[in-house]
C-alpha atoms as a PDB file:
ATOM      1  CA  UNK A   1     113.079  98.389  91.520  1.00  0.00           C
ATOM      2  CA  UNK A   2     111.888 100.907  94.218  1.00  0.00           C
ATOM      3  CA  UNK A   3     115.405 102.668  94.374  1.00  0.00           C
ATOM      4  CA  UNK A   4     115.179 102.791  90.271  1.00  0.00           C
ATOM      5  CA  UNK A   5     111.928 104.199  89.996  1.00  0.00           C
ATOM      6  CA  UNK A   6     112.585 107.208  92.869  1.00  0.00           C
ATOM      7  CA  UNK A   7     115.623 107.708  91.374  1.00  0.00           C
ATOM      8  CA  UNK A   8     113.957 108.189  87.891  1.00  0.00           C
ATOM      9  CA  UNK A   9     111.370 109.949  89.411  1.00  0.00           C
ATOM     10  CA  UNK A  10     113.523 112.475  90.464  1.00  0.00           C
ATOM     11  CA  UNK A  11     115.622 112.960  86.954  1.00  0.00           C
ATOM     12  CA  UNK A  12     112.148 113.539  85.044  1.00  0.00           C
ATOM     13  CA  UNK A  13     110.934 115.870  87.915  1.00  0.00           C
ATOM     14  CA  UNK A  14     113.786 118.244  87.084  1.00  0.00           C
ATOM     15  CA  UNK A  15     112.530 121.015  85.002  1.00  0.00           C
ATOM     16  CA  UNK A  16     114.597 121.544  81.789  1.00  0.00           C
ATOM     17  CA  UNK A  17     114.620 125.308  82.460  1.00  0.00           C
ATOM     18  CA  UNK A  18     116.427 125.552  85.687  1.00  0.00           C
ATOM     19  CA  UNK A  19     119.792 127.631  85.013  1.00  0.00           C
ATOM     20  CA  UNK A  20     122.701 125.754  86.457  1.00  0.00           C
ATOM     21  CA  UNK A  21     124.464 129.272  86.743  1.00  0.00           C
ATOM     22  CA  UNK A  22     123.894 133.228  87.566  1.00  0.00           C
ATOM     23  CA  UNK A  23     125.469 136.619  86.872  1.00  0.00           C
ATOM     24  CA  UNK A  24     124.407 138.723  89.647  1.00  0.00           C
ATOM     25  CA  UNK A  25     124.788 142.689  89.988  1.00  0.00           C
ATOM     26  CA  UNK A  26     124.649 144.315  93.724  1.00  0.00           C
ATOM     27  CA  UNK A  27     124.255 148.113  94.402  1.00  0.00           C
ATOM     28  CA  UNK A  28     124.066 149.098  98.010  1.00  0.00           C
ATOM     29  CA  UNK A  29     124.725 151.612 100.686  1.00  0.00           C
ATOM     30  CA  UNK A  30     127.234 151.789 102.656  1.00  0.00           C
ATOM     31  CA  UNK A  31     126.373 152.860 106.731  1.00  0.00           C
ATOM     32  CA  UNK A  32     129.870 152.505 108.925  1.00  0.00           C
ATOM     33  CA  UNK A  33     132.948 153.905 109.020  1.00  0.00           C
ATOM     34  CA  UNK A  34     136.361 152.709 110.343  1.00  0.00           C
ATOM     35  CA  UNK A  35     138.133 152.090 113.672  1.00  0.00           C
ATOM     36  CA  UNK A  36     141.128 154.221 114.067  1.00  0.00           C
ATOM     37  CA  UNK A  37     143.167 154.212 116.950  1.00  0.00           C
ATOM     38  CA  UNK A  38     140.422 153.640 119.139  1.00  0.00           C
ATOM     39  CA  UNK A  39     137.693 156.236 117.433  1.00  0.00           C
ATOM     40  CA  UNK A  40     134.956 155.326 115.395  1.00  0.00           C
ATOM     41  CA  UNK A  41     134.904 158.124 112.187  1.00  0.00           C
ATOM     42  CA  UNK A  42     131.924 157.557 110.332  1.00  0.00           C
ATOM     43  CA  UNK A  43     132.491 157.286 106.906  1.00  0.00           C
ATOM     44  CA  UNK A  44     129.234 156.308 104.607  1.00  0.00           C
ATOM     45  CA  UNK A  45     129.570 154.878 100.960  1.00  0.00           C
ATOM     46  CA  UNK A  46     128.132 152.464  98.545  1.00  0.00           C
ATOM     47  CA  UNK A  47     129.722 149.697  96.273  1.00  0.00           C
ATOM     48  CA  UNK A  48     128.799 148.196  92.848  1.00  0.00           C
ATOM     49  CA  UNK A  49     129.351 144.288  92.628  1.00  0.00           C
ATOM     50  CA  UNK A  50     129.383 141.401  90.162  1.00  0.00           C
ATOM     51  CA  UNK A  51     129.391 137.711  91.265  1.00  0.00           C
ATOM     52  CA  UNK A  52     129.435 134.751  88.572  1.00  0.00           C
ATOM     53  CA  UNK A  53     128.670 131.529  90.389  1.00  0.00           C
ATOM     54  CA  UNK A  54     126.856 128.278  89.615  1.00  0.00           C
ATOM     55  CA  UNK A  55     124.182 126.567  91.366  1.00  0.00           C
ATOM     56  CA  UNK A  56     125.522 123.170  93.777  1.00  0.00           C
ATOM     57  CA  UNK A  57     121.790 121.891  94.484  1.00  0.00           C
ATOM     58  CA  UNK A  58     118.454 123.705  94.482  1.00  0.00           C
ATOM     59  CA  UNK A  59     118.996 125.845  97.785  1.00  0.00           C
ATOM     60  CA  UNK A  60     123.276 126.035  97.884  1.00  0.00           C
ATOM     61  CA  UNK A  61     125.513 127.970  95.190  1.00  0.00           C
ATOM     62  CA  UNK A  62     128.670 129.651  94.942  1.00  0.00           C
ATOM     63  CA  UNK A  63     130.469 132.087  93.033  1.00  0.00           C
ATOM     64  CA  UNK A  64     133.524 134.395  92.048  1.00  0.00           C
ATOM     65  CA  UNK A  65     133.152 138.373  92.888  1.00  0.00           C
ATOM     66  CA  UNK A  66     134.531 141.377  92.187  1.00  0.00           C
ATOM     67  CA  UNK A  67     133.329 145.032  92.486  1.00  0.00           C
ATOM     68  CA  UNK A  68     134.358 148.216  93.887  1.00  0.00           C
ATOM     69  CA  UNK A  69     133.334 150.144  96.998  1.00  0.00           C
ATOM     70  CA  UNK A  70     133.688 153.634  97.604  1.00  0.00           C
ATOM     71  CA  UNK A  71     134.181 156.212 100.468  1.00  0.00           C
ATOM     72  CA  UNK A  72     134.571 159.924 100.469  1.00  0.00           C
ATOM     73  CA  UNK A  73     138.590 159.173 100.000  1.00  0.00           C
ATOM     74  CA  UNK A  74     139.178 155.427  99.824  1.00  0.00           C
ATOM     75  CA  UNK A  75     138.680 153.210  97.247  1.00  0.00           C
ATOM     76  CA  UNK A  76     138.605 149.461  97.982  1.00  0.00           C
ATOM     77  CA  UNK A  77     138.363 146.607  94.947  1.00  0.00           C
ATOM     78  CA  UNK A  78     137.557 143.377  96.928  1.00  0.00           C
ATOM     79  CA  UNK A  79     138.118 139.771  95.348  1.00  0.00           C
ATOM     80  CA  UNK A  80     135.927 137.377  96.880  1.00  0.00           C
ATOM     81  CA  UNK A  81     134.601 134.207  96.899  1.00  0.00           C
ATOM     82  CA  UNK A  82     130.768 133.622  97.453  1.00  0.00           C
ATOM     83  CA  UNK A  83     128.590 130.932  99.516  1.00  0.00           C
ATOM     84  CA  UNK A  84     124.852 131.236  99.195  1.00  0.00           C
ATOM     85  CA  UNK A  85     122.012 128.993 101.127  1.00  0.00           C
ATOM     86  CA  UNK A  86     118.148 129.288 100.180  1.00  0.00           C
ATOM     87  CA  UNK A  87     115.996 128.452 102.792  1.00  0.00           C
ATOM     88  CA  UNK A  88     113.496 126.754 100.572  1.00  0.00           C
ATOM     89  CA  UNK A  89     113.062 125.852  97.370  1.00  0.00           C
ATOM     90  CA  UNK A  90     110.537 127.900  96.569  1.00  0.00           C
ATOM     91  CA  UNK A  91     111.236 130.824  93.642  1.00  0.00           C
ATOM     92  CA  UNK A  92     110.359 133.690  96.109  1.00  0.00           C
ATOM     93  CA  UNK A  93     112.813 132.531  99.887  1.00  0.00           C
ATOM     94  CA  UNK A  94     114.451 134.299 102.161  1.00  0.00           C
ATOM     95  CA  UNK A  95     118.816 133.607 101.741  1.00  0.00           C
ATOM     96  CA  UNK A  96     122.058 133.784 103.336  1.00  0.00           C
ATOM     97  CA  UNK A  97     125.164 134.612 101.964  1.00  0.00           C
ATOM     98  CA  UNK A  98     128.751 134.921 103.035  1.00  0.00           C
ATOM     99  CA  UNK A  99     131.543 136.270 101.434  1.00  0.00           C
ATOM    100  CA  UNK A 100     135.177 136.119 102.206  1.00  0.00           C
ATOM    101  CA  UNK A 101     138.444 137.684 100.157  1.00  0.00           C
ATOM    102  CA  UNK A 102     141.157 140.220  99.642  1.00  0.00           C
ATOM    103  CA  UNK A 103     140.488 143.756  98.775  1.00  0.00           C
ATOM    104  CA  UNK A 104     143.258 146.082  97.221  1.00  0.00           C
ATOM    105  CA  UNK A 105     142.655 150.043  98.240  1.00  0.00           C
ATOM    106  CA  UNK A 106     144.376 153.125  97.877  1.00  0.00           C
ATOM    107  CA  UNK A 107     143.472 156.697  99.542  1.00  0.00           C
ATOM    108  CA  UNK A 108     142.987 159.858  97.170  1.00  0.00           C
ATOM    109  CA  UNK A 109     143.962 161.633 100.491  1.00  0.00           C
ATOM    110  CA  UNK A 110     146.864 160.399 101.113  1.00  0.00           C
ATOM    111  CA  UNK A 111     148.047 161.118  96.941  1.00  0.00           C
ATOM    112  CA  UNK A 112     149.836 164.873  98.418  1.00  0.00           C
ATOM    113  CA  UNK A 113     151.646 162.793 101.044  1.00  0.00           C
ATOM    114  CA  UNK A 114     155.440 161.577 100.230  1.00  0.00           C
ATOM    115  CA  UNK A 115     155.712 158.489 101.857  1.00  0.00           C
ATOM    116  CA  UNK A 116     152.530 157.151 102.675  1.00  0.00           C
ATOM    117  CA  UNK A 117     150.036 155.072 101.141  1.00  0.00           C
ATOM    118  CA  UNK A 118     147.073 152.733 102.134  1.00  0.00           C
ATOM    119  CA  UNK A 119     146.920 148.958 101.814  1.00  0.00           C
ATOM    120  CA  UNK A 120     144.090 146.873 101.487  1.00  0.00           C
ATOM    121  CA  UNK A 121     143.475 143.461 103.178  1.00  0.00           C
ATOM    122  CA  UNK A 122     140.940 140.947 104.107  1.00  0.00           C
ATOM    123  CA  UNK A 123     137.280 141.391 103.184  1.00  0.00           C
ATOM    124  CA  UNK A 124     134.475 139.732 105.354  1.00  0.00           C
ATOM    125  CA  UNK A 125     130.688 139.802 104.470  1.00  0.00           C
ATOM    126  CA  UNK A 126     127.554 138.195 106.130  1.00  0.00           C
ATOM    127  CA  UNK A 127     123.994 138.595 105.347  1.00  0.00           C
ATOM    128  CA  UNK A 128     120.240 137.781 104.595  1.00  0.00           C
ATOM    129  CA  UNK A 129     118.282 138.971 102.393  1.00  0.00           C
ATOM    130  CA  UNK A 130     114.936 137.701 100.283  1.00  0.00           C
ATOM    131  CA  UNK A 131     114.777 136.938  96.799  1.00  0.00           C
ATOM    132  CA  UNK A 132     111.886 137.860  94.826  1.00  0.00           C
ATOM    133  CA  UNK A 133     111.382 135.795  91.240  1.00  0.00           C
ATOM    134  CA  UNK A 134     110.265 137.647  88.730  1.00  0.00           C
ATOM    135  CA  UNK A 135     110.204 135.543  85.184  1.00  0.00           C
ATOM    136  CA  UNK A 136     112.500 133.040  84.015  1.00  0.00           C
ATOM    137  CA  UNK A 137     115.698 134.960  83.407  1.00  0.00           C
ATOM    138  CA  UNK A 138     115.662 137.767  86.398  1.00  0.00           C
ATOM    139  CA  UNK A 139     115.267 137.721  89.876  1.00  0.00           C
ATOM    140  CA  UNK A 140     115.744 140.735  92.473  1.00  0.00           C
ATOM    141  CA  UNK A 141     117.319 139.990  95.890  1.00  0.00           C
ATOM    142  CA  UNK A 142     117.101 143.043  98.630  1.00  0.00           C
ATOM    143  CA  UNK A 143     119.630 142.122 101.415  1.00  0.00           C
ATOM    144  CA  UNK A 144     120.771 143.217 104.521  1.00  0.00           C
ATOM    145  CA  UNK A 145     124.669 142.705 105.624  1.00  0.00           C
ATOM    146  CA  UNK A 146     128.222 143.170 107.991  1.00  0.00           C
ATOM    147  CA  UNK A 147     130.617 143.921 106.250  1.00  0.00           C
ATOM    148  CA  UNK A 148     134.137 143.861 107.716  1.00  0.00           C
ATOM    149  CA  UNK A 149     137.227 145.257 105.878  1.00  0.00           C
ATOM    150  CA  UNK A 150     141.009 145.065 107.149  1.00  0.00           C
ATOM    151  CA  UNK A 151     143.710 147.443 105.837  1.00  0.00           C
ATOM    152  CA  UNK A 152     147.051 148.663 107.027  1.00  0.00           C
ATOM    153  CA  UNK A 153     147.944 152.394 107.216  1.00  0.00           C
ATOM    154  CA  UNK A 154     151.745 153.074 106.007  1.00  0.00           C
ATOM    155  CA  UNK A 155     153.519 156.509 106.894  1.00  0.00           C
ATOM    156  CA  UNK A 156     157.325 157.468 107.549  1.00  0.00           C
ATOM    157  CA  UNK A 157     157.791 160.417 109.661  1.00  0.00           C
ATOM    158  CA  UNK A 158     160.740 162.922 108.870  1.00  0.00           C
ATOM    159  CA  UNK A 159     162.547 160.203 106.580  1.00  0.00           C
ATOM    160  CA  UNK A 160     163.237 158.484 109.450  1.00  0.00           C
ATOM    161  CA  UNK A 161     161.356 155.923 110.888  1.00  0.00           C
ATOM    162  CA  UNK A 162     158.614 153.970 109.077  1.00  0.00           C
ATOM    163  CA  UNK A 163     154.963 153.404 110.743  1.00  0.00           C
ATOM    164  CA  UNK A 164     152.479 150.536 110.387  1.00  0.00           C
ATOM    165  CA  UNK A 165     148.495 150.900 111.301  1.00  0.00           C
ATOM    166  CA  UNK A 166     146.090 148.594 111.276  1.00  0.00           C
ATOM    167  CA  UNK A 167     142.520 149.867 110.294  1.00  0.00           C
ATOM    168  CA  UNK A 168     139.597 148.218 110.363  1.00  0.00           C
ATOM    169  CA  UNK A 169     136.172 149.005 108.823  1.00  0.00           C
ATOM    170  CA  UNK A 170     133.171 147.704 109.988  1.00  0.00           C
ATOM    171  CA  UNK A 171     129.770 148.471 108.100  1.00  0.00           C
ATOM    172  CA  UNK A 172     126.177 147.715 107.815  1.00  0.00           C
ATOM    173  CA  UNK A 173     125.459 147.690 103.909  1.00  0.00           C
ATOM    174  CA  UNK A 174     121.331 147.961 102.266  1.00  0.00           C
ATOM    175  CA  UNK A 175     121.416 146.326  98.808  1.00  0.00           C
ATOM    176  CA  UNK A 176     119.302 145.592  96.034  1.00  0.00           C
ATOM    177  CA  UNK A 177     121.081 142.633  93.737  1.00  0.00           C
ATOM    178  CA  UNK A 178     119.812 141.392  89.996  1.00  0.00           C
ATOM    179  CA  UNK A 179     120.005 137.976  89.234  1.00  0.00           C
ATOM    180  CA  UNK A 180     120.120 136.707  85.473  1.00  0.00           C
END
């Protein structure tokens, strides 16, 4: 009888307004640049993100991404998959999220050159952030986060031989996100 009635307790408690699932837009700036054969070039941008994902329990959820980000020449269109953890279950809390996918990118740089083209690869993203409630159908979330992007240089040289590079990106990104 004691299990029963906690157990009903806890069905009745839930409210009938709690949204089992989100749409979520990000906007942020981009602060990093990439690693090239040993050299840091700075390279600042910003992205524009949408995540649909579903709530697992009051303070966990997880979703499917996709966005773009942009740089002064490349382009980057990550895929990723979302993990998000409340630290209470309060409306306003502070979060962490993680992110992890593929991102496909081309170079508007490299358009002039025969030969030669830029490939995207595996997209990495931790943060915090804090979530501010404001009604019952939007919330804003301002977030700190590393991001970490792989890609792969390809050039041939003369027609002759064909050259692989491995670039990596590594970035602090600001964002402001809308929850609905």
């Amino acid at each position: 009888m004691v299990l029963m009635s906690d157990a009903m307790a806890q069905e009745t408690g839930k409210s009938e307004t709690t949204r089992e699932d989100f749409i979520r837009l990000d906007i942020a700036y981009i602060i990093g640049g990439q690693v090239y054969n040993d050299n840091f070039l700075y390279n600042p941008g910003f992205n524009l993100y949408g995540t649909y994902g579903i709530y697992l329990n009051e303070r966990v959820s997880t979703g499917l991404g996709t966005g773009v980000q942009l740089f002064r020449d490349e382009k980057f269109i990550p895929v990723f998959i979302e993990l998000s953890g409340f630290i209470s279950k309060k409306k306003n809390t502070r979060l962490l999220s993680f992110q992890f996918g593929y991102s496909f990118a081309w170079s508007e740089s490299l358009r002039n050159l025969t030969n030669s083209r830029l490939n995207g690869g595996i997209y990495l993203n931790a943060g915090f952030g804090r979530k501010f409630y404001l009604n019952e159908v939007i919330s804003i979330i301002l977030n700190i986060s590393y991001r970490h992007q792989f890609a792969e240089f390809q050039y041939e040289v003369f027609n002759l031989s064909n050259y692989r590079e491995r670039i990596n990106y590594d970035m602090l990104v600001i964002g402001t996100s809308f929850m609905f």
